[in-house]
PDB file of N, CA and C in Angstrom:
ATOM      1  N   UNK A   1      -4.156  38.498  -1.391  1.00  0.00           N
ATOM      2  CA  UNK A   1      -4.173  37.098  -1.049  1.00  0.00           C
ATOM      3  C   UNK A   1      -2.824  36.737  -0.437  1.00  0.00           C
ATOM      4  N   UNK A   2      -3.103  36.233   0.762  1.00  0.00           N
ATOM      5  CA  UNK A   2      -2.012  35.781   1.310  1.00  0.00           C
ATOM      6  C   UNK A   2      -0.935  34.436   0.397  1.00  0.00           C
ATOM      7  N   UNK A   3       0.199  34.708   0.282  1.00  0.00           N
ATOM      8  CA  UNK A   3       1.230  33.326  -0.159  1.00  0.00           C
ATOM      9  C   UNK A   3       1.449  32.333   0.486  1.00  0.00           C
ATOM     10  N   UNK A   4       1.097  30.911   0.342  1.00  0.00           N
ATOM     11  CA  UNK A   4       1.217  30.201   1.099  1.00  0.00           C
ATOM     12  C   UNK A   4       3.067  29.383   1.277  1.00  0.00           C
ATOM     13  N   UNK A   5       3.723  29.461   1.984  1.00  0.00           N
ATOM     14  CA  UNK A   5       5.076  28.985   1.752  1.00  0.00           C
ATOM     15  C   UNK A   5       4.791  27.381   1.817  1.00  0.00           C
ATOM     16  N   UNK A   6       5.638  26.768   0.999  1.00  0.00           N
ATOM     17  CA  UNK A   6       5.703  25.238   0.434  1.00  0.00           C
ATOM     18  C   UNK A   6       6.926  24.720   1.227  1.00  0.00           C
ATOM     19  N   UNK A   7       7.029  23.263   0.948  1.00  0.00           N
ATOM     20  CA  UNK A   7       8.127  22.510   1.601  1.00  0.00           C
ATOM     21  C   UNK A   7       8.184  21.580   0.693  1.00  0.00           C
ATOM     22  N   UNK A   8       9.438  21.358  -0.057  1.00  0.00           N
ATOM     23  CA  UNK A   8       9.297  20.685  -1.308  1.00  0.00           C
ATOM     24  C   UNK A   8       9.285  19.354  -0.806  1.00  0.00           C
ATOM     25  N   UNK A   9       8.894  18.369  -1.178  1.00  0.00           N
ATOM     26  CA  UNK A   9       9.171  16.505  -0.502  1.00  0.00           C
ATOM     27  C   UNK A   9       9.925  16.008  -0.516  1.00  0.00           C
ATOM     28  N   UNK A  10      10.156  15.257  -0.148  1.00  0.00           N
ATOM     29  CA  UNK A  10      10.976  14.080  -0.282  1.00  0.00           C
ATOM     30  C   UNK A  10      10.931  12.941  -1.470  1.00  0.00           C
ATOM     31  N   UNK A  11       9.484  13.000  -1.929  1.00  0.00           N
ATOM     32  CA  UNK A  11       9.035  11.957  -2.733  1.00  0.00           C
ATOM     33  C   UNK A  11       8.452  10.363  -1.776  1.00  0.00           C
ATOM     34  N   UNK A  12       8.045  10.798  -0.590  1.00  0.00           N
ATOM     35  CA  UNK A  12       7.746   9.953   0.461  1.00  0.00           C
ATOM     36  C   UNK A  12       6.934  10.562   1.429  1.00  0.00           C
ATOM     37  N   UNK A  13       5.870  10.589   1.415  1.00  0.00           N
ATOM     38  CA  UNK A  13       4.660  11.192   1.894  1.00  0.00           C
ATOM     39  C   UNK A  13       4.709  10.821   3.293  1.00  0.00           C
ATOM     40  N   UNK A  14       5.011   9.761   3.809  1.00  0.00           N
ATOM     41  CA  UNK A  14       5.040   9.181   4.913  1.00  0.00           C
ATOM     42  C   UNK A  14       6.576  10.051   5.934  1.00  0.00           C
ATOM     43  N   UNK A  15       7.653  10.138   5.151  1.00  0.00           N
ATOM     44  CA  UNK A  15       8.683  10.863   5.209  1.00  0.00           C
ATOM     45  C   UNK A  15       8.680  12.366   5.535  1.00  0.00           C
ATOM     46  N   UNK A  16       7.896  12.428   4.656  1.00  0.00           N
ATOM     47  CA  UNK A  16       7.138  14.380   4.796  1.00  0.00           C
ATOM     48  C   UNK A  16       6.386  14.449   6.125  1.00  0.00           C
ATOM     49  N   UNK A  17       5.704  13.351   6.458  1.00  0.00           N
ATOM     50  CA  UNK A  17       4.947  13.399   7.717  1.00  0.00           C
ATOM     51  C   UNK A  17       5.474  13.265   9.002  1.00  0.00           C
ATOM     52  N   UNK A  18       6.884  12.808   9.045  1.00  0.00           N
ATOM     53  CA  UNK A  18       7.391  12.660  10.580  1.00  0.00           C
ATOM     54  C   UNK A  18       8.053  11.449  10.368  1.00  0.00           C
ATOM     55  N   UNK A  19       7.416  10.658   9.513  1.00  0.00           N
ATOM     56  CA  UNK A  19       8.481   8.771  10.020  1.00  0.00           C
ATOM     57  C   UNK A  19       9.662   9.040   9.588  1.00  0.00           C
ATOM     58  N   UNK A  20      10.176   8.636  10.269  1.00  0.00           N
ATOM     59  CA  UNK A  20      11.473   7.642  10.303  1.00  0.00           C
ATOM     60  C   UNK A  20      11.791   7.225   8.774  1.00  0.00           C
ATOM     61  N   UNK A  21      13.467   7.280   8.599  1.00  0.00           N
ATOM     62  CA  UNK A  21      13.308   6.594   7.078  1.00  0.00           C
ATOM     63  C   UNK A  21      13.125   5.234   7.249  1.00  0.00           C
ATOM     64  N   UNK A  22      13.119   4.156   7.900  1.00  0.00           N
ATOM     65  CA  UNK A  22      12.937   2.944   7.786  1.00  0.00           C
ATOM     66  C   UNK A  22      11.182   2.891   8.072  1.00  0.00           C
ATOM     67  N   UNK A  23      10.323   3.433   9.251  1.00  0.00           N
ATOM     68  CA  UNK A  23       9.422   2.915   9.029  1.00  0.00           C
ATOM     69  C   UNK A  23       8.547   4.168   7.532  1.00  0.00           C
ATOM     70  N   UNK A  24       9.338   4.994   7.029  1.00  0.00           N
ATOM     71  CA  UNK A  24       8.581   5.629   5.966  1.00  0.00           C
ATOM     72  C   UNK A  24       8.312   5.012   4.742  1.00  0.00           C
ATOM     73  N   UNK A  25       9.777   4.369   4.237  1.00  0.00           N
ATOM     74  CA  UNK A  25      10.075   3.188   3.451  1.00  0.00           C
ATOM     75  C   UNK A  25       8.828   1.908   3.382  1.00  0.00           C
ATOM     76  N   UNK A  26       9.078   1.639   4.849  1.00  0.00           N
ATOM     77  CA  UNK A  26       7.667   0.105   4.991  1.00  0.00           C
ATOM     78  C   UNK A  26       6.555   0.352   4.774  1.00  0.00           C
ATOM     79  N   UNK A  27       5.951   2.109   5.221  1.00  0.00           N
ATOM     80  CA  UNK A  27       4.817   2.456   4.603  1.00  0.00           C
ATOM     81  C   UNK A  27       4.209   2.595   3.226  1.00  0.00           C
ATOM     82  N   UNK A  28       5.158   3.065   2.946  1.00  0.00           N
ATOM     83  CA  UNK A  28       5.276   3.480   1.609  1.00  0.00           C
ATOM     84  C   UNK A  28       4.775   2.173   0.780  1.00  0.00           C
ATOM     85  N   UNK A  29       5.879   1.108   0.833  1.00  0.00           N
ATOM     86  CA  UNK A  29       5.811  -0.035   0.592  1.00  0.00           C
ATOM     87  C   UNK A  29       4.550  -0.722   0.513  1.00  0.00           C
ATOM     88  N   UNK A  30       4.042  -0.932   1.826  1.00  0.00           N
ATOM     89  CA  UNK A  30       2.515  -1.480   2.037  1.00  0.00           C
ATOM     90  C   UNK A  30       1.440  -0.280   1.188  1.00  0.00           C
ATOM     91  N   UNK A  31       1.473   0.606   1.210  1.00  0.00           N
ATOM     92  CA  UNK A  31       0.624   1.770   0.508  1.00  0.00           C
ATOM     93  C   UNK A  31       0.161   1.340  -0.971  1.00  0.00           C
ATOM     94  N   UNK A  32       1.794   1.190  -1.116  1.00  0.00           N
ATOM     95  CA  UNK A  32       1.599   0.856  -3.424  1.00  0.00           C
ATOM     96  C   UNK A  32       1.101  -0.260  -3.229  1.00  0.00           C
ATOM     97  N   UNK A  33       1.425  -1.280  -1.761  1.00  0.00           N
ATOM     98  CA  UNK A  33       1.059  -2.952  -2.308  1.00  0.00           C
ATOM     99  C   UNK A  33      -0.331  -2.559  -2.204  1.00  0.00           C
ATOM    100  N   UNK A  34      -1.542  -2.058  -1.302  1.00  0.00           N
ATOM    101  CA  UNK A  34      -2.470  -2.132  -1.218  1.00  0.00           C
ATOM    102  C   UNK A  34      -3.799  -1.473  -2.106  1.00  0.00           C
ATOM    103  N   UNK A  35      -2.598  -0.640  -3.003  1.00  0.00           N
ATOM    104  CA  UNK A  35      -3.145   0.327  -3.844  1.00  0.00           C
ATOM    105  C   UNK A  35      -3.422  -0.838  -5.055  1.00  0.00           C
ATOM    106  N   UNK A  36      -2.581  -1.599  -5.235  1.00  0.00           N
ATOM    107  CA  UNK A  36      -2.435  -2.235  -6.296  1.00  0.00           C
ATOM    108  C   UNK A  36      -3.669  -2.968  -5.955  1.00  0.00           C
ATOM    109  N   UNK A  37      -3.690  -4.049  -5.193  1.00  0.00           N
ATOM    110  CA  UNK A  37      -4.815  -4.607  -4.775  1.00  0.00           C
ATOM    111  C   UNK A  37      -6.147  -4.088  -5.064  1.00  0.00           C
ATOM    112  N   UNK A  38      -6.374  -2.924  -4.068  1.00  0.00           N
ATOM    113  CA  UNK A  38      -7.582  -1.842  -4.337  1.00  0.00           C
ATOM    114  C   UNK A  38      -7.878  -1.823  -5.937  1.00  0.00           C
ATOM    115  N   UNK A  39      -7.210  -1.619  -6.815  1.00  0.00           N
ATOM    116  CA  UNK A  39      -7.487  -1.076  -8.214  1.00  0.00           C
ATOM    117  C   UNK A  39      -7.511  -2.329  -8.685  1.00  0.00           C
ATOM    118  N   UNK A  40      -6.563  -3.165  -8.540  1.00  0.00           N
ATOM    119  CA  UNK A  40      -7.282  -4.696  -9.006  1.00  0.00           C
ATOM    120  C   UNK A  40      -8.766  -5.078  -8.454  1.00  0.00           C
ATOM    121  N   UNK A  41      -9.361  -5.099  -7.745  1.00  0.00           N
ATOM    122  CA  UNK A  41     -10.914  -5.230  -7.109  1.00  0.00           C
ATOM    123  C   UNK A  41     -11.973  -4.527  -7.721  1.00  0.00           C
ATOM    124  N   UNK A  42     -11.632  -3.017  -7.548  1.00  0.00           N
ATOM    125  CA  UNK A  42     -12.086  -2.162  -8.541  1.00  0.00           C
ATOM    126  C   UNK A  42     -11.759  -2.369 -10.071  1.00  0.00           C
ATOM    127  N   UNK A  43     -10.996  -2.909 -10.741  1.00  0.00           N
ATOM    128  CA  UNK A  43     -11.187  -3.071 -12.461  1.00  0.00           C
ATOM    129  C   UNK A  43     -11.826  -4.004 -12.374  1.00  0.00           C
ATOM    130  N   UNK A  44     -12.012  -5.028 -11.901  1.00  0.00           N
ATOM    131  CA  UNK A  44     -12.403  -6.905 -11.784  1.00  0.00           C
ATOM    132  C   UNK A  44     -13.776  -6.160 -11.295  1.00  0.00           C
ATOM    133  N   UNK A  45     -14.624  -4.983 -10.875  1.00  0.00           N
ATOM    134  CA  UNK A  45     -15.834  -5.006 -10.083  1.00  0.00           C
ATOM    135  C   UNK A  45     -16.302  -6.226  -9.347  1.00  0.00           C
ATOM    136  N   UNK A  46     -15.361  -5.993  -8.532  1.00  0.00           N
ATOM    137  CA  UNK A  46     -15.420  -7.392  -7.472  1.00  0.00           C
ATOM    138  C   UNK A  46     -16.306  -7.183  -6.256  1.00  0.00           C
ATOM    139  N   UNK A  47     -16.610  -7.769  -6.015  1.00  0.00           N
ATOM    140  CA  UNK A  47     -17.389  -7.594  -4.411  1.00  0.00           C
ATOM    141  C   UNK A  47     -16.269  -7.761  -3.448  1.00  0.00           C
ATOM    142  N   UNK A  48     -16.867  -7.175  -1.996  1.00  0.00           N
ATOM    143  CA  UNK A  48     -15.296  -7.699  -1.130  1.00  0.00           C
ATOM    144  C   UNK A  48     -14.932  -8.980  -0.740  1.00  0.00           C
ATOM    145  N   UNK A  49     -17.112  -9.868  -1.060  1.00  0.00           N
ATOM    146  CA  UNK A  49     -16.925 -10.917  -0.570  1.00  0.00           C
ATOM    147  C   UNK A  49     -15.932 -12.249  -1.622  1.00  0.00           C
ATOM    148  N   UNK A  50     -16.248 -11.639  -3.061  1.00  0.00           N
ATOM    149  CA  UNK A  50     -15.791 -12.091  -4.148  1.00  0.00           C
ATOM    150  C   UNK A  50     -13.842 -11.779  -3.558  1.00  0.00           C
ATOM    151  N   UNK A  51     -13.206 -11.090  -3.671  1.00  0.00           N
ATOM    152  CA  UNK A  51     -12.134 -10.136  -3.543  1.00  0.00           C
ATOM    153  C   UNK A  51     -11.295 -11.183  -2.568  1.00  0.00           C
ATOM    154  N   UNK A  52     -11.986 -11.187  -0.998  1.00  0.00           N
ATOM    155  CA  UNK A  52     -11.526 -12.190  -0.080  1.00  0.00           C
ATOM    156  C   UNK A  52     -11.671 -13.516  -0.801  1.00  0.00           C
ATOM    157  N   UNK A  53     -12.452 -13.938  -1.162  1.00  0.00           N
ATOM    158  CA  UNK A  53     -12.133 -15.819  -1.836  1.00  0.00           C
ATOM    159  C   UNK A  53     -10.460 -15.595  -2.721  1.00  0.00           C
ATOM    160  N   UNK A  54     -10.917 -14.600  -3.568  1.00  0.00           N
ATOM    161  CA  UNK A  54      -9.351 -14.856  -4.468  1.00  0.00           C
ATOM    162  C   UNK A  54      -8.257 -14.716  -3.977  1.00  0.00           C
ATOM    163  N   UNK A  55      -8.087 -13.422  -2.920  1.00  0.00           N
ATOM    164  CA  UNK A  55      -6.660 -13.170  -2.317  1.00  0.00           C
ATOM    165  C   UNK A  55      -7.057 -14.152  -0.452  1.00  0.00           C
ATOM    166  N   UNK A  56      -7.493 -15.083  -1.004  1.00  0.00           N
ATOM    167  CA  UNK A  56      -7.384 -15.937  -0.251  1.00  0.00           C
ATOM    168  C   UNK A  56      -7.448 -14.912   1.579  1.00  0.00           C
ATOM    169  N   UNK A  57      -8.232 -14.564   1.943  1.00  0.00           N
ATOM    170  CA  UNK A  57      -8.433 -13.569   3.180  1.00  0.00           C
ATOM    171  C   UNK A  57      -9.808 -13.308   3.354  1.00  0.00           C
ATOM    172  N   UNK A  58     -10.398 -13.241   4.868  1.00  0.00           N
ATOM    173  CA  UNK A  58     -11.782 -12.756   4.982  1.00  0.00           C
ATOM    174  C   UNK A  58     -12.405 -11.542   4.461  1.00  0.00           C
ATOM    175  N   UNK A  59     -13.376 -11.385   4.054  1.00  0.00           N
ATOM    176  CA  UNK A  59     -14.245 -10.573   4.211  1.00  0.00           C
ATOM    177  C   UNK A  59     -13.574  -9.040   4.614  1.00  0.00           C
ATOM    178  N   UNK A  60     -14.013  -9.452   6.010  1.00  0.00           N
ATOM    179  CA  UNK A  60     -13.173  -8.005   6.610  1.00  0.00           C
ATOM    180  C   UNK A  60     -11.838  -7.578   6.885  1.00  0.00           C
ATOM    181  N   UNK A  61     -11.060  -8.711   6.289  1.00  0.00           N
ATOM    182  CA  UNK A  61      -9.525  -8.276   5.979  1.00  0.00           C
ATOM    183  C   UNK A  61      -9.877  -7.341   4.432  1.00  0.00           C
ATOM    184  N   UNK A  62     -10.624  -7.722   3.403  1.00  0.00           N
ATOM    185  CA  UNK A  62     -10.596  -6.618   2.771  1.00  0.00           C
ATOM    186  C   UNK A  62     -11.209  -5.054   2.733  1.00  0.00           C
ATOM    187  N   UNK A  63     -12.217  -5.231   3.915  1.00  0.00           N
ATOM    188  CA  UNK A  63     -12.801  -4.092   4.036  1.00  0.00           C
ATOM    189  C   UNK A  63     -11.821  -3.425   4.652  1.00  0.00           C
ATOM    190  N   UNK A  64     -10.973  -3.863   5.573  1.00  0.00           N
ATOM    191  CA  UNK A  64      -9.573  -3.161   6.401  1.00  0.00           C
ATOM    192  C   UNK A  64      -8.987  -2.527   4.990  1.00  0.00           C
ATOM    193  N   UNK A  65      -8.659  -3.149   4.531  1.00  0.00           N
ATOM    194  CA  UNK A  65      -7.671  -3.015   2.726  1.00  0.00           C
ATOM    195  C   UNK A  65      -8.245  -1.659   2.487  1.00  0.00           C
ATOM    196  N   UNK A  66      -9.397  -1.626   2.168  1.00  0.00           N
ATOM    197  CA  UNK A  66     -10.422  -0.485   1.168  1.00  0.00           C
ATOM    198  C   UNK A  66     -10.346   0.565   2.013  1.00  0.00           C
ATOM    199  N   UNK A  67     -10.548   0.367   3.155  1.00  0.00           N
ATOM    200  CA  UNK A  67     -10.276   1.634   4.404  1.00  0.00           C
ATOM    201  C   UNK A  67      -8.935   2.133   4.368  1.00  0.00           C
ATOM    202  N   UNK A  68      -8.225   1.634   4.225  1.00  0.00           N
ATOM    203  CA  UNK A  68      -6.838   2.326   3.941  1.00  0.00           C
ATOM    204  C   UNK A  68      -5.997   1.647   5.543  1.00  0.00           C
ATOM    205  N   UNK A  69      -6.563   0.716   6.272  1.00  0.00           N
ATOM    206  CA  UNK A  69      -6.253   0.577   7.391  1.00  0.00           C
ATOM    207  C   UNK A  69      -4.699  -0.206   7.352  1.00  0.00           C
ATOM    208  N   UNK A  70      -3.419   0.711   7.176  1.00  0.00           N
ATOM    209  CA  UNK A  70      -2.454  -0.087   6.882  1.00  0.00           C
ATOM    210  C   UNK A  70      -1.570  -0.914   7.504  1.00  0.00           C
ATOM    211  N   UNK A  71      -1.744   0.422   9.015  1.00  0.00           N
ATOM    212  CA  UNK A  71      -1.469  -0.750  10.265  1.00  0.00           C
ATOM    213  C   UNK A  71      -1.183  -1.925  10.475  1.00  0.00           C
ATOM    214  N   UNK A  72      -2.631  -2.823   9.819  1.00  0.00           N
ATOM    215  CA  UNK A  72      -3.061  -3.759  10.113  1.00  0.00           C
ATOM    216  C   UNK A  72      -2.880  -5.054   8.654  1.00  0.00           C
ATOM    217  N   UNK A  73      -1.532  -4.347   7.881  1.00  0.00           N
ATOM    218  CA  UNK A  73      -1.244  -5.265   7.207  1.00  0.00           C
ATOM    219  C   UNK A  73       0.870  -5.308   6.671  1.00  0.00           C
ATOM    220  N   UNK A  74       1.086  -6.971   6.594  1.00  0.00           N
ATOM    221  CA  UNK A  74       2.563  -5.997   6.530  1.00  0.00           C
ATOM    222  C   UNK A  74       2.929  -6.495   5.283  1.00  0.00           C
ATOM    223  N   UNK A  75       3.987  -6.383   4.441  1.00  0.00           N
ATOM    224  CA  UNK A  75       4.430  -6.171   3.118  1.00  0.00           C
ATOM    225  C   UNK A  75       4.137  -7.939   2.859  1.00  0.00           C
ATOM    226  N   UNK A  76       4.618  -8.761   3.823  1.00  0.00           N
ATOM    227  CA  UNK A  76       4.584 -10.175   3.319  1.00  0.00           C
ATOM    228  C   UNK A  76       2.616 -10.406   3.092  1.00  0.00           C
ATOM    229  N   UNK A  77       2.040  -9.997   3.835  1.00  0.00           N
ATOM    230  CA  UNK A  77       0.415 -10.436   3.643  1.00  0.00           C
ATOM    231  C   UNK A  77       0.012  -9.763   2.576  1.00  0.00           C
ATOM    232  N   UNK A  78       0.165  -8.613   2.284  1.00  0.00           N
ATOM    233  CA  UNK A  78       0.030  -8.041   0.749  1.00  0.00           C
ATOM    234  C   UNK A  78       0.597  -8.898  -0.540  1.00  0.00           C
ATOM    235  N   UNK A  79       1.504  -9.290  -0.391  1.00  0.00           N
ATOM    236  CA  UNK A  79       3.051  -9.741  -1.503  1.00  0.00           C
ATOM    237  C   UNK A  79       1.514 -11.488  -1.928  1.00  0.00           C
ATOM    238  N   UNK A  80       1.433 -12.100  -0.556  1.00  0.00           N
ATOM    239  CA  UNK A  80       0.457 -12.711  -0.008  1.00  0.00           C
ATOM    240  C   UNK A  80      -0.781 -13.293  -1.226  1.00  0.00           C
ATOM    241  N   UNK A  81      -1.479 -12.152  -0.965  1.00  0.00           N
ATOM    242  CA  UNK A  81      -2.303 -11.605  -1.280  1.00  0.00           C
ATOM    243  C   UNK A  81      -2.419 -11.773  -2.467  1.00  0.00           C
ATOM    244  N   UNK A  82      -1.654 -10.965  -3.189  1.00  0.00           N
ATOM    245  CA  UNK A  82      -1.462 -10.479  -4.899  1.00  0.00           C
ATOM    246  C   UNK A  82      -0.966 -11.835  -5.480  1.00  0.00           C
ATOM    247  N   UNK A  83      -0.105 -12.943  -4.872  1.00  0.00           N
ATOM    248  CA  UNK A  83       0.157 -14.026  -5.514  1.00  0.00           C
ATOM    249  C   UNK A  83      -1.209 -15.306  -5.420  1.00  0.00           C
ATOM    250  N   UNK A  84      -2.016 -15.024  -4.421  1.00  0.00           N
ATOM    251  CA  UNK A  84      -3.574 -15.872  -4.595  1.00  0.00           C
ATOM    252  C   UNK A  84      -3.975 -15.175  -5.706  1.00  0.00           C
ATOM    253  N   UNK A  85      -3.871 -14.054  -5.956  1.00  0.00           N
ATOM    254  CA  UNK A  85      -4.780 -13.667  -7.207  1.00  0.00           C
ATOM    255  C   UNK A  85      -4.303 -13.716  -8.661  1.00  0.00           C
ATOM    256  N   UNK A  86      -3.186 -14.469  -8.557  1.00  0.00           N
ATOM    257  CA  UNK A  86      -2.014 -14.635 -10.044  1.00  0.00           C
ATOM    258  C   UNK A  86      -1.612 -13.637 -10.217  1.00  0.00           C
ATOM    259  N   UNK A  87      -1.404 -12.393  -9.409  1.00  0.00           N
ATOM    260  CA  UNK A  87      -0.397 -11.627 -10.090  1.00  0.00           C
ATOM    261  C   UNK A  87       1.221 -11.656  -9.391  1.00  0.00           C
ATOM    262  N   UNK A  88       1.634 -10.711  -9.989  1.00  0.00           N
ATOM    263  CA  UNK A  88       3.693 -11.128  -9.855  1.00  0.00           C
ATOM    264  C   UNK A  88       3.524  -9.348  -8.983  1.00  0.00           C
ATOM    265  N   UNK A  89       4.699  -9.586  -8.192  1.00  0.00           N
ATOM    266  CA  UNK A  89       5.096  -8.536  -7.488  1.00  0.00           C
ATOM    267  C   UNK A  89       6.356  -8.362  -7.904  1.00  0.00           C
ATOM    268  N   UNK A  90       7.119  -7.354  -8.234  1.00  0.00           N
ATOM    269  CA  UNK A  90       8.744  -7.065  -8.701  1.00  0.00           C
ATOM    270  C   UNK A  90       9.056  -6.338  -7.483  1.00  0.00           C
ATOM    271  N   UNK A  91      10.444  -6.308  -7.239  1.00  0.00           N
ATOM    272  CA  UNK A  91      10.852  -5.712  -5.934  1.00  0.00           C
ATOM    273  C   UNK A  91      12.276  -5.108  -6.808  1.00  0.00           C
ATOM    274  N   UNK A  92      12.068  -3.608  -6.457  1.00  0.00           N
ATOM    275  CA  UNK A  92      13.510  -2.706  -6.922  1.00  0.00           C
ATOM    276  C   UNK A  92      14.334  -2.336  -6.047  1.00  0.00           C
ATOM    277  N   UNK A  93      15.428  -2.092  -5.671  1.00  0.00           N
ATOM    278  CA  UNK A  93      16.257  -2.091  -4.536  1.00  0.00           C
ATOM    279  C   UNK A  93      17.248  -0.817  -5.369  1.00  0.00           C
ATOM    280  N   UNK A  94      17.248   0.068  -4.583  1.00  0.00           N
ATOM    281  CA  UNK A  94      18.163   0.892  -5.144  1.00  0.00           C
ATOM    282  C   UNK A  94      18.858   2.076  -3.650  1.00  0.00           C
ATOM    283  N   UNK A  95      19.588   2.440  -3.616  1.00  0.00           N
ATOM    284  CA  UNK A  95      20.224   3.595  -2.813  1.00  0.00           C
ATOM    285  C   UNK A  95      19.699   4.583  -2.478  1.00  0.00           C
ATOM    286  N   UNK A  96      19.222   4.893  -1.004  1.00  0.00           N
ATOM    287  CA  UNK A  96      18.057   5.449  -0.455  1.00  0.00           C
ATOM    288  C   UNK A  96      18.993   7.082   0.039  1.00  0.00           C
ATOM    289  N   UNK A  97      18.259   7.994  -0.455  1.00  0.00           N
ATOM    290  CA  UNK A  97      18.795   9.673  -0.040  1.00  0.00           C
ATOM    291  C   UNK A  97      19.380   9.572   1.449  1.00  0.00           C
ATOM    292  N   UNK A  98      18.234   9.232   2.128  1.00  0.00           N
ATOM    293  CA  UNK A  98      18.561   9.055   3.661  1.00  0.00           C
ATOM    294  C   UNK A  98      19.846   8.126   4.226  1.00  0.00           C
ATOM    295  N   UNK A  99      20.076   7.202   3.307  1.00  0.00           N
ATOM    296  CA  UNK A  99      21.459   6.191   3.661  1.00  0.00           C
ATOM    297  C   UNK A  99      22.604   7.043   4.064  1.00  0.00           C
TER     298      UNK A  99
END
């Protein structure tokens, strides 16, 4: 069996892939916000149409969400988002490898 050689990470998936540390960071960022979201919808067994009334957004802004379409959302519409639905967002700031 052939060995496959590894490349250890960064701890930034987006980072491992080619970005940039600033736009790897923003990905990253929007990723956990949307993850959070996602798994809030999914524990609540929400519908998407249910999902959009609470985080205050259409329909197919959440089907974008569930698709993973991240592009098409930026850290403030997430942050957004999660405060229509009563929850709190914490923001950690700490000294980045790449600095």
């Amino acid at each position: 069996m052939k060995k496959i050689k590894g490349k250890k990470s960064s701890g930034n998936v987006f980072r491992d892939l080619g970005f940039g540390p600033r736009d790897a960071e923003n990905l990253q960022v929007r990723a956990q916000l949307m993850t959070e979201i996602e798994k809030y919808i999914q524990k609540e067994k929400m519908t998407q149409a249910d999902a959009a009334n609470l985080f205050g957004v259409t329909q197919p802004r959440i089907s974008d969400l569930v698709r993973g379409k991240i592009h098409l959302f930026t850290v403030d519409t997430l942050i957004s988002m999660l405060t229509h639905a009563g929850l709190s967002v914490r923001v950690q700031v700490k000294r980045s490898l790449a600095a």
